[in-house]
C-alpha atoms as a PDB file:
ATOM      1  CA  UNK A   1     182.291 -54.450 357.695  1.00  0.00           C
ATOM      2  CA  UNK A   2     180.085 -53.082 355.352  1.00  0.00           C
ATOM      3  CA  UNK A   3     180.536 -54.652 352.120  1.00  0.00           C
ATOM      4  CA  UNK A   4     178.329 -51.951 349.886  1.00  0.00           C
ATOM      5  CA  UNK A   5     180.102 -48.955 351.376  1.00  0.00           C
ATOM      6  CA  UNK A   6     183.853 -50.691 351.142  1.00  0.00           C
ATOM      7  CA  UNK A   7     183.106 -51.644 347.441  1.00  0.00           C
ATOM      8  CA  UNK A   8     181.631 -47.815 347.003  1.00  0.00           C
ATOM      9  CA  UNK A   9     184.513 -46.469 348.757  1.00  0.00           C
ATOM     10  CA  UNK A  10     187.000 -48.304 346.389  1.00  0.00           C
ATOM     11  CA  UNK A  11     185.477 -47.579 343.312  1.00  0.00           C
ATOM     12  CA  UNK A  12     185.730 -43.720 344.106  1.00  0.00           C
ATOM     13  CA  UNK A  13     189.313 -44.410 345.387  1.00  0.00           C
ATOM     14  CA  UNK A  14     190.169 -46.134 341.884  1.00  0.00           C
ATOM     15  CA  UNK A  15     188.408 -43.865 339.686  1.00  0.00           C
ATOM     16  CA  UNK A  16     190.452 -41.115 341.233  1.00  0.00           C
ATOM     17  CA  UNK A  17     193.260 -43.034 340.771  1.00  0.00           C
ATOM     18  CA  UNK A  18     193.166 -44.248 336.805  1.00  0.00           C
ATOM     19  CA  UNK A  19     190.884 -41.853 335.594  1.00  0.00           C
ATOM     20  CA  UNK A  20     193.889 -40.029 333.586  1.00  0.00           C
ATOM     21  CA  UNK A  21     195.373 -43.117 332.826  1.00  0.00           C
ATOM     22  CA  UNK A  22     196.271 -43.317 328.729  1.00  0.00           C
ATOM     23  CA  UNK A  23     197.257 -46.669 328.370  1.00  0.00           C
ATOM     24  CA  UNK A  24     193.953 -48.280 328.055  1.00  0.00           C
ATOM     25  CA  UNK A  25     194.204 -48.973 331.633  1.00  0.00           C
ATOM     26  CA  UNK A  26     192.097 -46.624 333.168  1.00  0.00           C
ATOM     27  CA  UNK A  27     188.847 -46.210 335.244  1.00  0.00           C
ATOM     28  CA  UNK A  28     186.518 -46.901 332.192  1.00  0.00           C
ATOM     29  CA  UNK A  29     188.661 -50.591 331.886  1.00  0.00           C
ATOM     30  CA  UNK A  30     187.798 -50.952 335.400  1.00  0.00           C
ATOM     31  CA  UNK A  31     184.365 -50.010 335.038  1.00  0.00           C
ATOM     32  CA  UNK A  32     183.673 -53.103 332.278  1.00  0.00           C
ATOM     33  CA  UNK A  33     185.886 -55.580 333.637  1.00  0.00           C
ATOM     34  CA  UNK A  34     183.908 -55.048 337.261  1.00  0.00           C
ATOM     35  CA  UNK A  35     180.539 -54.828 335.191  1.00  0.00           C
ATOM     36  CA  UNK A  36     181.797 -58.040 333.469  1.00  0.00           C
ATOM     37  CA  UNK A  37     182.824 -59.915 336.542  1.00  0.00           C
ATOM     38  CA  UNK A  38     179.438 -58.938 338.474  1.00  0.00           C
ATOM     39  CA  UNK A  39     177.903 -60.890 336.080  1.00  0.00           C
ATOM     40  CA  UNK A  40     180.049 -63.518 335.902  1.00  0.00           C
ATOM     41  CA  UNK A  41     180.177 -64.054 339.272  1.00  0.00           C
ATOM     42  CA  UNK A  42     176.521 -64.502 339.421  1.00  0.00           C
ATOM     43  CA  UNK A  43     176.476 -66.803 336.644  1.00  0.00           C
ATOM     44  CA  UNK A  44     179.400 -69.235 337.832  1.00  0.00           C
ATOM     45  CA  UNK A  45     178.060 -68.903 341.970  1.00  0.00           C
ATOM     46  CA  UNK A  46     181.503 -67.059 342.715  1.00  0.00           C
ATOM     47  CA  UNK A  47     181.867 -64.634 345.925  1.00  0.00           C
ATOM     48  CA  UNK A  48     180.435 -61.304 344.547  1.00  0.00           C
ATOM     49  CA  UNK A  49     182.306 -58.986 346.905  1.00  0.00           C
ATOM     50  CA  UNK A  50     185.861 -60.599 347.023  1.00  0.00           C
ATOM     51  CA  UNK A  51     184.977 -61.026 342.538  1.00  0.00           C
ATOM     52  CA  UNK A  52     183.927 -56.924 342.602  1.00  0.00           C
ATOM     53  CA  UNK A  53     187.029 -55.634 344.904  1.00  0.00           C
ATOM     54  CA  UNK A  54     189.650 -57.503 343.109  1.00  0.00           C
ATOM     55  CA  UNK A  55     188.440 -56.392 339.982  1.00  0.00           C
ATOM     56  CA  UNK A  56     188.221 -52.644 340.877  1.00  0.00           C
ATOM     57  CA  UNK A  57     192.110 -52.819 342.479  1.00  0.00           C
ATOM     58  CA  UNK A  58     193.372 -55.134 340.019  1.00  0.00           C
ATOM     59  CA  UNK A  59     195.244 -52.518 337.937  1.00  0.00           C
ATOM     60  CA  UNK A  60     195.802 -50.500 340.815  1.00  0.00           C
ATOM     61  CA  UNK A  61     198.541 -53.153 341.469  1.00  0.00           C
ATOM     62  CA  UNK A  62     199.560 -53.582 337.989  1.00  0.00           C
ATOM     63  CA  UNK A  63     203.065 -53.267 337.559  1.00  0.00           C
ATOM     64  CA  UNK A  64     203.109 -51.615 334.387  1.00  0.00           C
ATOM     65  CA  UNK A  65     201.436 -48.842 336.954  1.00  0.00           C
ATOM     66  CA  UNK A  66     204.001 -49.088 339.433  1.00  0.00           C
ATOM     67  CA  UNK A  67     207.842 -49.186 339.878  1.00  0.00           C
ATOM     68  CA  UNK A  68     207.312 -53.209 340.791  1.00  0.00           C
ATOM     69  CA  UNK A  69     204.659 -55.594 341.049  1.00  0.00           C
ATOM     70  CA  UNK A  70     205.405 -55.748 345.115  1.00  0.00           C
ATOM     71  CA  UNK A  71     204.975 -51.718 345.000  1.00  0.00           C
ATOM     72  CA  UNK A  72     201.871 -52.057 343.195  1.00  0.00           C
ATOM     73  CA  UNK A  73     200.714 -55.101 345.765  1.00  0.00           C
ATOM     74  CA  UNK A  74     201.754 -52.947 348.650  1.00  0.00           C
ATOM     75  CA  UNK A  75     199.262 -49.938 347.593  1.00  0.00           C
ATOM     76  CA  UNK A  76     196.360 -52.798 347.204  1.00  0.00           C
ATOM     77  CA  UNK A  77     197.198 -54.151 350.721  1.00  0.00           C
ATOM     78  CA  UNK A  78     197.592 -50.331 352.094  1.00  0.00           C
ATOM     79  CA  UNK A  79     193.536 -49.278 350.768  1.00  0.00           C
ATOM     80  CA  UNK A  80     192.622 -52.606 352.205  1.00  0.00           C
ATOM     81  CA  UNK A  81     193.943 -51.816 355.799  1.00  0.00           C
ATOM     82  CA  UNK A  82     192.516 -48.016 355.494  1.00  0.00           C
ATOM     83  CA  UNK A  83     188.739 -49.691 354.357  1.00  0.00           C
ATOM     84  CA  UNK A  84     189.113 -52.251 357.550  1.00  0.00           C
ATOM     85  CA  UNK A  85     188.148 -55.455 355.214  1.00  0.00           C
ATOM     86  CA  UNK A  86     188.963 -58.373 357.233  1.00  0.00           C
ATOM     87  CA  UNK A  87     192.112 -60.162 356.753  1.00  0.00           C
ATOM     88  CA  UNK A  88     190.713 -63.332 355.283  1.00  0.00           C
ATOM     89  CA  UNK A  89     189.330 -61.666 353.151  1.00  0.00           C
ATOM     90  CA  UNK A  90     192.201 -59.430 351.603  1.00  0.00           C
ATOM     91  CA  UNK A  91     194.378 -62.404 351.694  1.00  0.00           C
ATOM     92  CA  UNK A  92     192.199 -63.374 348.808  1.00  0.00           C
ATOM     93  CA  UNK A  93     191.451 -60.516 347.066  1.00  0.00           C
ATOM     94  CA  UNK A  94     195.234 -59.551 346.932  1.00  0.00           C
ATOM     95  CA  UNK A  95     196.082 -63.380 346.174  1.00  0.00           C
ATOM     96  CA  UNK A  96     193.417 -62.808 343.328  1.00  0.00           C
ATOM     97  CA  UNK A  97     194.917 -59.509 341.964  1.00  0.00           C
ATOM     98  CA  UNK A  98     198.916 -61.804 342.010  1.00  0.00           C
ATOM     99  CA  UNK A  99     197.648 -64.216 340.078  1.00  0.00           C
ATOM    100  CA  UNK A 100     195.647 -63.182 336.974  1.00  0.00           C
ATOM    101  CA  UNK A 101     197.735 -61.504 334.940  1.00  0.00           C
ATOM    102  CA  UNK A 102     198.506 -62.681 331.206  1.00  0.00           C
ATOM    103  CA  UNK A 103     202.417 -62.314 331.931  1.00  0.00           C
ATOM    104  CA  UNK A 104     202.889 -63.118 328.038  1.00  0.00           C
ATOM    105  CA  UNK A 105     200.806 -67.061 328.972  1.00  0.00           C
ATOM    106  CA  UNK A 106     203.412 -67.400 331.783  1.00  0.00           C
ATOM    107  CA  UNK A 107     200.426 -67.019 334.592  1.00  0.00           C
ATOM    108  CA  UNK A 108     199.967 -69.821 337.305  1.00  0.00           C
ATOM    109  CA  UNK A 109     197.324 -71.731 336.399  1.00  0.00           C
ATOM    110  CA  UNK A 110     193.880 -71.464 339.013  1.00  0.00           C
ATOM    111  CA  UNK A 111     192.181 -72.568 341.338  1.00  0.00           C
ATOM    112  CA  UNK A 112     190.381 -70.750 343.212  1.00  0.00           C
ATOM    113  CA  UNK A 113     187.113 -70.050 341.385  1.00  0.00           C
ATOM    114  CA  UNK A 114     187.134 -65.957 342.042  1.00  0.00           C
ATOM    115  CA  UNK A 115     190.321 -65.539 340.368  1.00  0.00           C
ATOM    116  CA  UNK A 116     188.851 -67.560 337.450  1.00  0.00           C
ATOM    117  CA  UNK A 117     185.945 -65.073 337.349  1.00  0.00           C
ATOM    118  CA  UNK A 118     188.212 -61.821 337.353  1.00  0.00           C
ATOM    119  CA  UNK A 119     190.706 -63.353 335.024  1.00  0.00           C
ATOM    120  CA  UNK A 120     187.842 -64.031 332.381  1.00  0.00           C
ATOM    121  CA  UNK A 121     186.785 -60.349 332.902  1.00  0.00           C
ATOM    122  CA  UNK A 122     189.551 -58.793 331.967  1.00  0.00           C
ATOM    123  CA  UNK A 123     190.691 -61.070 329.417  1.00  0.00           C
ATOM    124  CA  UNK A 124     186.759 -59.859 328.080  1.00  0.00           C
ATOM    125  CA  UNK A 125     188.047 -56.679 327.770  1.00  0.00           C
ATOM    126  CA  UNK A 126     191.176 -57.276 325.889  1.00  0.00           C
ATOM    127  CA  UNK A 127     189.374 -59.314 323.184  1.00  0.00           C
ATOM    128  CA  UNK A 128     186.232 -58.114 320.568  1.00  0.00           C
ATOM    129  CA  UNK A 129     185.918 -54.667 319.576  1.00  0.00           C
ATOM    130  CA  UNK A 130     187.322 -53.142 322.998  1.00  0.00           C
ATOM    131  CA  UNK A 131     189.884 -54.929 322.849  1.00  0.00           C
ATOM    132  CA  UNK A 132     191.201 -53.625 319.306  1.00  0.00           C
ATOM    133  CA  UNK A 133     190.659 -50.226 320.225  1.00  0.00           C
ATOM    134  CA  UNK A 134     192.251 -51.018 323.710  1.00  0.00           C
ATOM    135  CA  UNK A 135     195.142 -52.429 321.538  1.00  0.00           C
ATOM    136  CA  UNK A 136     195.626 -49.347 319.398  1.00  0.00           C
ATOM    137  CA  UNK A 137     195.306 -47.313 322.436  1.00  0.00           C
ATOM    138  CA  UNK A 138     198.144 -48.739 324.072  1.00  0.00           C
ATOM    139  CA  UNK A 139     200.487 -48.981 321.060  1.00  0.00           C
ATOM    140  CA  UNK A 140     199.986 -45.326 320.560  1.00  0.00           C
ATOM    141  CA  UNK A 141     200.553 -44.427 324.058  1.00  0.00           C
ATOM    142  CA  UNK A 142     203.952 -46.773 323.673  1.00  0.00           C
ATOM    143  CA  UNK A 143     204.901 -45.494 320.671  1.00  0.00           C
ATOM    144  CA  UNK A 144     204.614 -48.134 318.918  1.00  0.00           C
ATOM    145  CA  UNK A 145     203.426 -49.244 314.856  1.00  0.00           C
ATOM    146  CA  UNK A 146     199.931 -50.109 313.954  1.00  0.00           C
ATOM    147  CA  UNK A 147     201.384 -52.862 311.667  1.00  0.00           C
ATOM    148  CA  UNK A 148     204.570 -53.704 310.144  1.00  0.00           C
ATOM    149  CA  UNK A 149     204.720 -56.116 307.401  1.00  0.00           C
ATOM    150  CA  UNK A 150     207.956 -57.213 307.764  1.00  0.00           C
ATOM    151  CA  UNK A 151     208.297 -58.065 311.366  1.00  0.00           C
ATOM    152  CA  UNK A 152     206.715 -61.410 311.979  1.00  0.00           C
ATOM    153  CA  UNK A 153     204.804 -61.509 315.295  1.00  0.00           C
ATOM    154  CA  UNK A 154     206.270 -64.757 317.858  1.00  0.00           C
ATOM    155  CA  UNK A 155     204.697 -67.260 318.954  1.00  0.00           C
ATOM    156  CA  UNK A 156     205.927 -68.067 321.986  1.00  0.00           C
ATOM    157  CA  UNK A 157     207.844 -65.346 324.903  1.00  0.00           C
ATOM    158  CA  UNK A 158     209.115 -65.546 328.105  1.00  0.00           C
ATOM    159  CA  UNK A 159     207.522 -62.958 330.855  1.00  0.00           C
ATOM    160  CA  UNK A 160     210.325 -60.259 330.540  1.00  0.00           C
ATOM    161  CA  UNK A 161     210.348 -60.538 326.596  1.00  0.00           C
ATOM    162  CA  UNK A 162     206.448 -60.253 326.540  1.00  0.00           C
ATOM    163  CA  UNK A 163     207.164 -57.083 329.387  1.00  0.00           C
ATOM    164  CA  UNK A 164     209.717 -55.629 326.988  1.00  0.00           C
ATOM    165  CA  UNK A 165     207.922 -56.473 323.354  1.00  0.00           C
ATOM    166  CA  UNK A 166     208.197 -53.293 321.418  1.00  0.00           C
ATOM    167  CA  UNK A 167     206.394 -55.107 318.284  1.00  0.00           C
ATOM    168  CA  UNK A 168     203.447 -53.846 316.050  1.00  0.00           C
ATOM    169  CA  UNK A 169     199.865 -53.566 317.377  1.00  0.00           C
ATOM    170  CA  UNK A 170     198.726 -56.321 314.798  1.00  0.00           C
ATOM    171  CA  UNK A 171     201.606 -58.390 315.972  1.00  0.00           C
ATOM    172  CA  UNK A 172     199.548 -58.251 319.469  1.00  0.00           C
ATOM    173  CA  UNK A 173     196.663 -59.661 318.137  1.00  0.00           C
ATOM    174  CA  UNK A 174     198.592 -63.056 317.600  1.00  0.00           C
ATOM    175  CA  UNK A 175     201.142 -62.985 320.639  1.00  0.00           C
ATOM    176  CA  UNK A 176     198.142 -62.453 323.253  1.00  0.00           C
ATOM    177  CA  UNK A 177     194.761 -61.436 322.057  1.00  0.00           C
ATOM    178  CA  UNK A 178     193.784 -64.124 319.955  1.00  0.00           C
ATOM    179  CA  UNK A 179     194.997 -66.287 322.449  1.00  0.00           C
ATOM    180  CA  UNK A 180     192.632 -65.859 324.973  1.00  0.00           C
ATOM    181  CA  UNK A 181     189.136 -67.624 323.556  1.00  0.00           C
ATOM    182  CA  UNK A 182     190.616 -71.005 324.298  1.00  0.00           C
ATOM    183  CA  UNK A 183     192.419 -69.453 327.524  1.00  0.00           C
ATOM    184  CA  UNK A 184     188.863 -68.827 329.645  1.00  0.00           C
ATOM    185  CA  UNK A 185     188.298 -70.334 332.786  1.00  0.00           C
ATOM    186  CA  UNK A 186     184.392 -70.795 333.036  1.00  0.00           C
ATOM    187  CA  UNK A 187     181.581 -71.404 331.260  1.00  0.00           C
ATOM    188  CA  UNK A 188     180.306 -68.158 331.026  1.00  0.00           C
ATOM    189  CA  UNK A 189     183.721 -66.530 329.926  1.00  0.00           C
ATOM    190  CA  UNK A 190     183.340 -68.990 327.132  1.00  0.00           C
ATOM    191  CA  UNK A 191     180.653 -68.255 325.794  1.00  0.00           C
ATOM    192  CA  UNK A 192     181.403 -64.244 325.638  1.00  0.00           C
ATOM    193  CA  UNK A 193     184.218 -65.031 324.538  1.00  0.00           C
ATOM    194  CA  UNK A 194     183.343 -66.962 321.396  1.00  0.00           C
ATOM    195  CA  UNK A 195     181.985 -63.932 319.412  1.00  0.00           C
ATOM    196  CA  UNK A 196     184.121 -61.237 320.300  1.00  0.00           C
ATOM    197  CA  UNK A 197     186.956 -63.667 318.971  1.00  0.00           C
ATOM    198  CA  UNK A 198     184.889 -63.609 315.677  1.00  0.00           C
ATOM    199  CA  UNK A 199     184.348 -60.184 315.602  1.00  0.00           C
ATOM    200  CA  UNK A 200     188.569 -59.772 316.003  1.00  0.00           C
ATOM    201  CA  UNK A 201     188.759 -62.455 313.460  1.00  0.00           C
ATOM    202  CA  UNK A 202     186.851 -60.511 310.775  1.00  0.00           C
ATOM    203  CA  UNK A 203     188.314 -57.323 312.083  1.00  0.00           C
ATOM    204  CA  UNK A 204     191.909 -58.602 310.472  1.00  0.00           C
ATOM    205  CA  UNK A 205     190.719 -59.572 307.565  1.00  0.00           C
ATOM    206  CA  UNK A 206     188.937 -56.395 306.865  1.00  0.00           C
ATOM    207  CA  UNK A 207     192.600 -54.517 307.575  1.00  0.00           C
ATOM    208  CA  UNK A 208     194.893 -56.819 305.237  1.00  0.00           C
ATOM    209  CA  UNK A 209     192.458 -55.858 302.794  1.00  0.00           C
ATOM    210  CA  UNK A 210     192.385 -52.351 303.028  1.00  0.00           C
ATOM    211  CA  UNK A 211     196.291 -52.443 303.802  1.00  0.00           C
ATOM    212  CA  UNK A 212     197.009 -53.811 300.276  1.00  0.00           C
ATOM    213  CA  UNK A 213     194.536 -52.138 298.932  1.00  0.00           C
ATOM    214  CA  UNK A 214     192.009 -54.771 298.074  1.00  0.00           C
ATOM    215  CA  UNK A 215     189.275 -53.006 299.565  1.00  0.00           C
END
């Protein structure tokens, strides 16, 4: 198997795939959180080519993509077969892909140091100053409110009322985003982490402001 051509293959295959995407789930959020995990990977000693194909397919299987999250796993397993990557090896990057999702802080918790990587990659990308406009993106595309203040975010949901949550896009900020500085597996993802929480934190208080007028 030819690991450069498999991982060029797939990013072509994904790009065609998401590139229309509105959500804030398309081929440019692929493009960072792969970026990301690349140099993650290298940082924490992970596997770089079972880290770099489970981030390109990991929204591929997303099942806010799909009709189901088996659908979604079924079209990861399906490129897999077609790209000849050893079974070993897909076993992981498809176990990878199950197991990293936020799922409203309902995820299983890790152990295999890959998924750790690719977890802290695209939690990257939901937090800092992607991951507001990321926010706003997908609130819009949801029809959703920019900010309501009257409807107090929660602080704790099950799975299917984080899947269903039809609240505000500030709300998100505190039901997931600002969440996920102390939620990072490695050392690394720490560390990034740290000041794109800061720059979300300052981000907030620069909106109340304006919101009431103060500024």
């Amino acid at each position: 198997m030819d690991k450069e051509l498999v991982i060029a293959k797939t990013s072509e295959f994904v790009r065609r795939e998401l590139e229309g995407e509105g959500s804030g789930h398309d081929w440019w959020h692929i493009y960072r959180v792969t970026e990301l995990t690349k140099r993650i990977a290298k940082e924490e000693r992970a596997d770089l080519f079972l880290c770099t194909m489970a981030a390109l397919l990991h929204d591929i299987a997303d099942e806010k993509l799909n009709v189901s999250e088996e659908a979604g796993i079924a079209r990861v397993k399906n490129w897999l077969d077609s790209q000849a990557v050893d079974q070993a090896a897909a076993e992981v990057i498809i176990e990878i892909i199950s197991t990293i999702s936020f799922k409203g802080g309902h995820g299983p918790k890790l152990t295999r140091r890959e998924a750790m990587v690719v977890q802290d990659a695209d939690r990257l990308d939901a937090v800092g100053a992607i991951g507001i406009a990321r926010c706003f993106v997908y609130s819009g595309a949801k029809g959703r409110p920019m900010y309501h203040p009257d409807e107090p975010h929660r602080e704790s949901m099950t799975k299917e009322e984080y899947r269903s949550n039809n609240g505000s896009a500030i709300n998100h900020f505190y039901e997931k985003l600002l969440k996920l500085k102390e939620l990072m597996n490695t050392e690394t993802g720490k560390k990034m982490a740290a000041s794109r929480h800061e720059y979300m934190e300052s981000f907030l208080e620069r909106f109340y402001a304006e919101w009431d007028g103060r500024s």
